[in-house]
N, C-alpha and C. Protein backbone atom coordinates (compact mmCIF):
# COMPACT_ATOMS: atom_id res chain seq x y z
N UNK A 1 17.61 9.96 8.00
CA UNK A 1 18.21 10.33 6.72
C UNK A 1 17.45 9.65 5.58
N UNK A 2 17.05 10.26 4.76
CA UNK A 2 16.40 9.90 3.60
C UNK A 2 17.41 8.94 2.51
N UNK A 3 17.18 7.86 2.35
CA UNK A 3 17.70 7.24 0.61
C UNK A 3 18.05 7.85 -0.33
N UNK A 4 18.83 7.97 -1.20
CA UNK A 4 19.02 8.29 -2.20
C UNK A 4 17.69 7.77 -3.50
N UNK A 5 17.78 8.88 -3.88
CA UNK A 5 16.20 8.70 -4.88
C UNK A 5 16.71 8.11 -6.59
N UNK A 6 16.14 7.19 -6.70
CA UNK A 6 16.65 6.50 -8.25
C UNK A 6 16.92 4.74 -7.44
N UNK A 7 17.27 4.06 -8.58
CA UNK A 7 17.84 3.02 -8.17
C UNK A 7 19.34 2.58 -7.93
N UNK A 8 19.94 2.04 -6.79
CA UNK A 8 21.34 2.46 -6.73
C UNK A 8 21.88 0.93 -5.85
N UNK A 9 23.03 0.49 -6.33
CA UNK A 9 23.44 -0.89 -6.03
C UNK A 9 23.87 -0.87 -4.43
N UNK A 10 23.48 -1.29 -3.41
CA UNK A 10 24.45 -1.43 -2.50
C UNK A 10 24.91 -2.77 -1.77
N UNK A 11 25.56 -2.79 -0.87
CA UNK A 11 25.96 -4.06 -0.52
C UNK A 11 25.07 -5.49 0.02
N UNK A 12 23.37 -4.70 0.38
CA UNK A 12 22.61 -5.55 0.65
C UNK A 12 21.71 -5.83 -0.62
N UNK A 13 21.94 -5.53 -1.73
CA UNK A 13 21.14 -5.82 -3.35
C UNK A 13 20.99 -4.08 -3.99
N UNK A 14 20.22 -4.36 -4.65
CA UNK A 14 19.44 -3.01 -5.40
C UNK A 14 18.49 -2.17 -4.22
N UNK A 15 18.65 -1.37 -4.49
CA UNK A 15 17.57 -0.04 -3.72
C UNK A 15 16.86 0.46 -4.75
N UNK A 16 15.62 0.77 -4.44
CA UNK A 16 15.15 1.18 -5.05
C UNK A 16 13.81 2.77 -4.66
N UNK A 17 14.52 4.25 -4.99
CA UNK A 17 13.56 5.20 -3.80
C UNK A 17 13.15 6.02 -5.23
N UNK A 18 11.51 6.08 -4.40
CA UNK A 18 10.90 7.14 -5.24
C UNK A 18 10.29 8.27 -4.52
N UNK A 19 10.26 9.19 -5.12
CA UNK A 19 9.15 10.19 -3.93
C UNK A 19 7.65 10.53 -4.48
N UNK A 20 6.76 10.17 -3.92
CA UNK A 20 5.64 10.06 -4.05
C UNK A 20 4.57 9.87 -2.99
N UNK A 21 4.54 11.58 -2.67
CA UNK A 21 3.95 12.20 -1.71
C UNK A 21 2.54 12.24 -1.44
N UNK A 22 1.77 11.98 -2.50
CA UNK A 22 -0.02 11.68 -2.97
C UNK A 22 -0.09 10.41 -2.67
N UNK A 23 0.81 9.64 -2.91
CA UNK A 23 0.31 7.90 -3.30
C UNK A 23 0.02 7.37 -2.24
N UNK A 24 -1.02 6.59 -2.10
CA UNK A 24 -1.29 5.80 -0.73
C UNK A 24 -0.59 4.77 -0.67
N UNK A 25 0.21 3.79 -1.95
CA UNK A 25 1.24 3.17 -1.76
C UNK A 25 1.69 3.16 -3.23
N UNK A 26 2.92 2.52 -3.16
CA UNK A 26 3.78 2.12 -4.42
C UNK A 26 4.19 0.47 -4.60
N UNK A 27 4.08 0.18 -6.04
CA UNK A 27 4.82 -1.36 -5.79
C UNK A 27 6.03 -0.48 -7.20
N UNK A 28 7.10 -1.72 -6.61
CA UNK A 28 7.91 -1.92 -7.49
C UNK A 28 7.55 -2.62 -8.62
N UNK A 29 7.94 -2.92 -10.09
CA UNK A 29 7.72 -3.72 -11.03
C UNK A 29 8.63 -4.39 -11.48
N UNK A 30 9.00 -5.52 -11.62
CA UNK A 30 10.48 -6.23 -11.92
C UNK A 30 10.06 -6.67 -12.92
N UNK A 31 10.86 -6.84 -14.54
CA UNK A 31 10.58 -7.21 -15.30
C UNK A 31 11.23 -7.97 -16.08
N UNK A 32 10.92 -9.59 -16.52
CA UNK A 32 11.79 -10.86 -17.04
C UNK A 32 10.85 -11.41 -18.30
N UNK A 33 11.36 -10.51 -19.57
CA UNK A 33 10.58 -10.82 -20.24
C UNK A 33 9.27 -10.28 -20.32
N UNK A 34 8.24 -11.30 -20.19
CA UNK A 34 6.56 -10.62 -20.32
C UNK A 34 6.11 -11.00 -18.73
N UNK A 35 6.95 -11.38 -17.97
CA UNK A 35 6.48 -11.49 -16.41
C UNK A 35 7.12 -10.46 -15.28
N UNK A 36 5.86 -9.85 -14.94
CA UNK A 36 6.43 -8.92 -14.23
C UNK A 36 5.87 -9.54 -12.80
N UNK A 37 7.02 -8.82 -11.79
CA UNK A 37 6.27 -9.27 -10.41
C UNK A 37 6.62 -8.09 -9.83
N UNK A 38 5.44 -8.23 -8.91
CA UNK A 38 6.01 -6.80 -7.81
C UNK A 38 5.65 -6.66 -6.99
N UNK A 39 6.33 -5.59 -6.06
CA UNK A 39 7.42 -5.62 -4.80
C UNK A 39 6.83 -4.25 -3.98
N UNK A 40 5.89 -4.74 -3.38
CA UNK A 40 5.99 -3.51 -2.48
C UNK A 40 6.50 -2.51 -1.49
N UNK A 41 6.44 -1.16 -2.05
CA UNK A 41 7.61 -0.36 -1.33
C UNK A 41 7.32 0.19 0.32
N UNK A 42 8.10 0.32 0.72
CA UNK A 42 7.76 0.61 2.18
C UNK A 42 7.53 2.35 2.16
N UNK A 43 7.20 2.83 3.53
CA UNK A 43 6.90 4.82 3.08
C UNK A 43 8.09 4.94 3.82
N UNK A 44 8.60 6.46 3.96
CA UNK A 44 9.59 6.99 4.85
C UNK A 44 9.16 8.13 4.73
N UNK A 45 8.32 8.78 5.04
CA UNK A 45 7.91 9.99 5.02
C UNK A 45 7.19 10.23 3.28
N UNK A 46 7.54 10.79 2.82
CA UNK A 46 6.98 10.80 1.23
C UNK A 46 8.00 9.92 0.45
N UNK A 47 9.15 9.63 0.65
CA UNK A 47 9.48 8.74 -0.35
C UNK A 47 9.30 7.16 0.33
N UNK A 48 9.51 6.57 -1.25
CA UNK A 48 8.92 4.60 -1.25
C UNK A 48 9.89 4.37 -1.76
N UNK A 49 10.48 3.20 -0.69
CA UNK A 49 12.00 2.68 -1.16
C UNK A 49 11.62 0.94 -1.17
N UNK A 50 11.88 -0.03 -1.58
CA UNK A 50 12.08 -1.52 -1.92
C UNK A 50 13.87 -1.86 -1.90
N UNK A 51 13.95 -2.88 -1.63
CA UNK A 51 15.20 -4.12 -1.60
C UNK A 51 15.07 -4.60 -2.80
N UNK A 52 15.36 -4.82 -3.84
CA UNK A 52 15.57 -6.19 -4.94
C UNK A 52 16.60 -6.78 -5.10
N UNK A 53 16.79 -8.61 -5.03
CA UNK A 53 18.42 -8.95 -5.15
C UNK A 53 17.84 -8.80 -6.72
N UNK A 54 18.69 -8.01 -7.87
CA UNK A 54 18.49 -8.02 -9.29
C UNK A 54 20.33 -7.69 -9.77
N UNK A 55 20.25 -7.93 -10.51
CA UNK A 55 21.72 -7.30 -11.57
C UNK A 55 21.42 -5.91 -12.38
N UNK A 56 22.42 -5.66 -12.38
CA UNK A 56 22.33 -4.40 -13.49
C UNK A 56 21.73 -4.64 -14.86
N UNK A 57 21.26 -3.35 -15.33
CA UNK A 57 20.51 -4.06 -16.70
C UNK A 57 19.02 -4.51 -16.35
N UNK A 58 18.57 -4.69 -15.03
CA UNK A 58 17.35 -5.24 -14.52
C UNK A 58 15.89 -3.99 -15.14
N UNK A 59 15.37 -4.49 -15.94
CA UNK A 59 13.80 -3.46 -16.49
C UNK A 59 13.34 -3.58 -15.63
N UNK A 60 12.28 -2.36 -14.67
CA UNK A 60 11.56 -2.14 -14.19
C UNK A 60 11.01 -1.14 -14.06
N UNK A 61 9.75 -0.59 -13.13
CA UNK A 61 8.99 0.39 -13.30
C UNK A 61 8.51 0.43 -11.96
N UNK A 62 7.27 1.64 -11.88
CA UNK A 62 6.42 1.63 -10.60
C UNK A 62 5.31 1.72 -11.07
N UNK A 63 4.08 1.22 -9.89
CA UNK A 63 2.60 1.60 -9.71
C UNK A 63 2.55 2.09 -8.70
N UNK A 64 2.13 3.27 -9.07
CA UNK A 64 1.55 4.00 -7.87
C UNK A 64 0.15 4.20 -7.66
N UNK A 65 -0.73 3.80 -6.61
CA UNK A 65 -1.74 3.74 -6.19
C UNK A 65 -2.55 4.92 -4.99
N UNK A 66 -3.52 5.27 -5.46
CA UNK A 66 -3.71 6.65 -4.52
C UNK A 66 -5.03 6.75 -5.53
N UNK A 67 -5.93 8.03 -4.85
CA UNK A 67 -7.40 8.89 -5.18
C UNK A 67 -7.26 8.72 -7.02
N UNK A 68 -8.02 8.54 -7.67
CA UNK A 68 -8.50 9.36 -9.33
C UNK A 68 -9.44 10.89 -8.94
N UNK A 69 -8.74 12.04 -8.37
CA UNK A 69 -9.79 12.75 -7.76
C UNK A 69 -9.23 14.23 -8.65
N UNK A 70 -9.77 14.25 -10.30
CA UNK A 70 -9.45 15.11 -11.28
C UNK A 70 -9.66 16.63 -10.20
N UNK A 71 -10.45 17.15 -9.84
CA UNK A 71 -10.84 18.50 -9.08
C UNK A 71 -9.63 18.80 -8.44
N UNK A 72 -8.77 17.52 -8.05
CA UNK A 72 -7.54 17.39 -6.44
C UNK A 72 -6.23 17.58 -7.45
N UNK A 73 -6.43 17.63 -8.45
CA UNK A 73 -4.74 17.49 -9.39
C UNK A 73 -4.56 15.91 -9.09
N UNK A 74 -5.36 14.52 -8.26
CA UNK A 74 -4.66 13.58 -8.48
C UNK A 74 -5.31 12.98 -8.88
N UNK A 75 -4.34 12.18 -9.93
CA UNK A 75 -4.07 11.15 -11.65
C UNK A 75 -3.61 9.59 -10.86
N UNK A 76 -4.13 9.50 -10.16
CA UNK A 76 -3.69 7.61 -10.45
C UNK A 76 -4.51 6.55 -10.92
N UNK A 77 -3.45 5.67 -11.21
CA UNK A 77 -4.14 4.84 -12.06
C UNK A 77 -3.01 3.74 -12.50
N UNK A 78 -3.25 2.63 -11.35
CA UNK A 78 -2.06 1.50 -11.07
C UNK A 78 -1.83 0.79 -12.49
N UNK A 79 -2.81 1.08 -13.17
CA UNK A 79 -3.16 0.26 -14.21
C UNK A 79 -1.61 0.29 -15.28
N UNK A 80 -1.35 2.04 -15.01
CA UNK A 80 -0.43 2.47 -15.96
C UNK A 80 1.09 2.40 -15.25
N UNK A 81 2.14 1.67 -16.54
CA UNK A 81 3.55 1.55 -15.27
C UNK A 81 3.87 3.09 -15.77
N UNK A 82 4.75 3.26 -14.62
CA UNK A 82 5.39 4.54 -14.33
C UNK A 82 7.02 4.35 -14.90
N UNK A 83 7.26 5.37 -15.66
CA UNK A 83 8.77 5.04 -15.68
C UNK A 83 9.65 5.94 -14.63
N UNK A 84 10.67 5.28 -14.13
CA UNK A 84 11.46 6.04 -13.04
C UNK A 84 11.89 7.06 -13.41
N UNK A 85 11.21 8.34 -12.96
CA UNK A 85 12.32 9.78 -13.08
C UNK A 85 13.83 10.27 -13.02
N UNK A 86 14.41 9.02 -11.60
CA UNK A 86 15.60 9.37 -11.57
C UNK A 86 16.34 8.42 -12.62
N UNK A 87 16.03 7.57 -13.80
CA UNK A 87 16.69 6.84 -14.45
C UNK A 87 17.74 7.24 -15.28
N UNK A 88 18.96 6.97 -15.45
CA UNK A 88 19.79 7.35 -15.42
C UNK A 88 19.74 6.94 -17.63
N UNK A 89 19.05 6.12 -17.54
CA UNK A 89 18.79 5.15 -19.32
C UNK A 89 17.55 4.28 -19.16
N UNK A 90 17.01 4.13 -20.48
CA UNK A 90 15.91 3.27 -21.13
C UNK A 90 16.05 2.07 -21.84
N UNK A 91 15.77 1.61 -21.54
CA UNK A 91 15.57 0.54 -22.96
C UNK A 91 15.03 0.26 -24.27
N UNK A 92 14.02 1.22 -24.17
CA UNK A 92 13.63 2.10 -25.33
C UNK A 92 12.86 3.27 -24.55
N UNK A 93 12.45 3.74 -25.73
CA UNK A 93 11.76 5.18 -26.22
C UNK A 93 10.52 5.08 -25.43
N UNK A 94 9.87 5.28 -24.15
CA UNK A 94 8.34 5.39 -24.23
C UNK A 94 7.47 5.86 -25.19
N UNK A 95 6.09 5.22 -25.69
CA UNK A 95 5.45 6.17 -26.55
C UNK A 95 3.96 5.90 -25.76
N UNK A 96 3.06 7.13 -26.54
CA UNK A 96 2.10 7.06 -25.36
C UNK A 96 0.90 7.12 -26.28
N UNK A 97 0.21 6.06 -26.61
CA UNK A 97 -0.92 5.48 -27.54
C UNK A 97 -2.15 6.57 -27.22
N UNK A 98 -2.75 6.60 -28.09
CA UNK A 98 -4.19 7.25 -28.15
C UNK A 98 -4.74 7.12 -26.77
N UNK A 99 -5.23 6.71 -26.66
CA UNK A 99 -6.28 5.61 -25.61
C UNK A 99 -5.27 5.65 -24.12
N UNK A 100 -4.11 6.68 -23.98
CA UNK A 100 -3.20 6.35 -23.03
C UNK A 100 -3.58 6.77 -21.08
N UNK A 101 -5.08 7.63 -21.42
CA UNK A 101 -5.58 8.16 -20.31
C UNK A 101 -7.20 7.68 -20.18
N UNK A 102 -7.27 6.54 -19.87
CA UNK A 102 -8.72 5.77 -20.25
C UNK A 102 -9.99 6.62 -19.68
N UNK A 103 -9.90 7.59 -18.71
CA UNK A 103 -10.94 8.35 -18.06
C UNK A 103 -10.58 9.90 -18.59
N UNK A 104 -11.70 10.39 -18.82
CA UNK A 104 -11.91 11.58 -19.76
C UNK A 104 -11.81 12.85 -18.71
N UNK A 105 -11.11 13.76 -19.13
CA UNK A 105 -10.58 14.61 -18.10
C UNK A 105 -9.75 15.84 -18.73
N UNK A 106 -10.41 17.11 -18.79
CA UNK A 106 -9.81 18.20 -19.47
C UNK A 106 -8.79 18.24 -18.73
N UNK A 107 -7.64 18.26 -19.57
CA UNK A 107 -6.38 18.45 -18.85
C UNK A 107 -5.76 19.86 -18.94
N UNK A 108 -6.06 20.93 -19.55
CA UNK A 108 -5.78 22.33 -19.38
C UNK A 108 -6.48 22.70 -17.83
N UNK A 109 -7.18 22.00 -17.49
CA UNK A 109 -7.66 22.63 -16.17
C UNK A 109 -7.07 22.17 -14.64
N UNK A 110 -5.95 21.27 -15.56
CA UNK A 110 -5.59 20.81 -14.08
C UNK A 110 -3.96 21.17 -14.22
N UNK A 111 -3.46 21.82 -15.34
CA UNK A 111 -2.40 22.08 -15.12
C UNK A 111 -1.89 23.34 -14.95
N UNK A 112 -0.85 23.91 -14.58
CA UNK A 112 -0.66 24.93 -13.23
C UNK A 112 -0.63 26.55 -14.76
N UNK A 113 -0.73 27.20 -14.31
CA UNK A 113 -0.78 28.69 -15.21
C UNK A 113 0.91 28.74 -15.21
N UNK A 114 1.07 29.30 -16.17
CA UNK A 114 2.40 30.18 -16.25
C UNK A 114 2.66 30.74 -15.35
N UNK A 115 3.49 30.95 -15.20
CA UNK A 115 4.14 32.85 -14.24
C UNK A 115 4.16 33.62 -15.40
């Protein structure tokens, strides 16, 4: 049985599942202030789940690690945190600076046509 995907409290700490089917691995990112540490996720087929003892309210993110292989559709790049899809709230607003994709890469060509 697969995890529930997002982060979700249970009786042994925080869970934490993502699905990320390309990535050769994932870390978790825990964040206290300007120190982040992180937590690498285990696989279960395509999704990456982690343990954290944390409290609610806990900032964090992912790196996902895998190919830069523009021709393949895959974009990684650990460098950049990931914000969680299934997040339920933010802490703020992401914004995404000039300079936010450091390797040069027509991006109309890698994204899918209309129907």
């Amino acid at each position: 049985m697969m995890p529930p995907l997002g982060a979700r409290f249970t009786a042994a700490g925080a869970q934490f599942a993502l699905c990320a089917r390309d990535a050769e691995h994932v870390e978790l990112c825990l964040f206290d202030g300007d120190r982040e540490t992180r937590v690498p996720m285990r696989r279960q087929h395509d999704i990456h789940v982690a343990m954290a003892d944390v409290q609610p309210g806990q900032c964090y993110g992912y790196r996902a690690h895998g190919p830069w292989a523009p021709e393949q559709k895959l974009l990684f790049d650990s460098s950049k945190l990931l914000v969680d899809p299934y997040a339920t709230s933010l802490d703020r607003i992401p914004t995404l600076p000039r300079n936010y994709v450091a390797r040069s890469v027509r991006w109309r060509t890698l994204l899918s046509s209309p129907i």
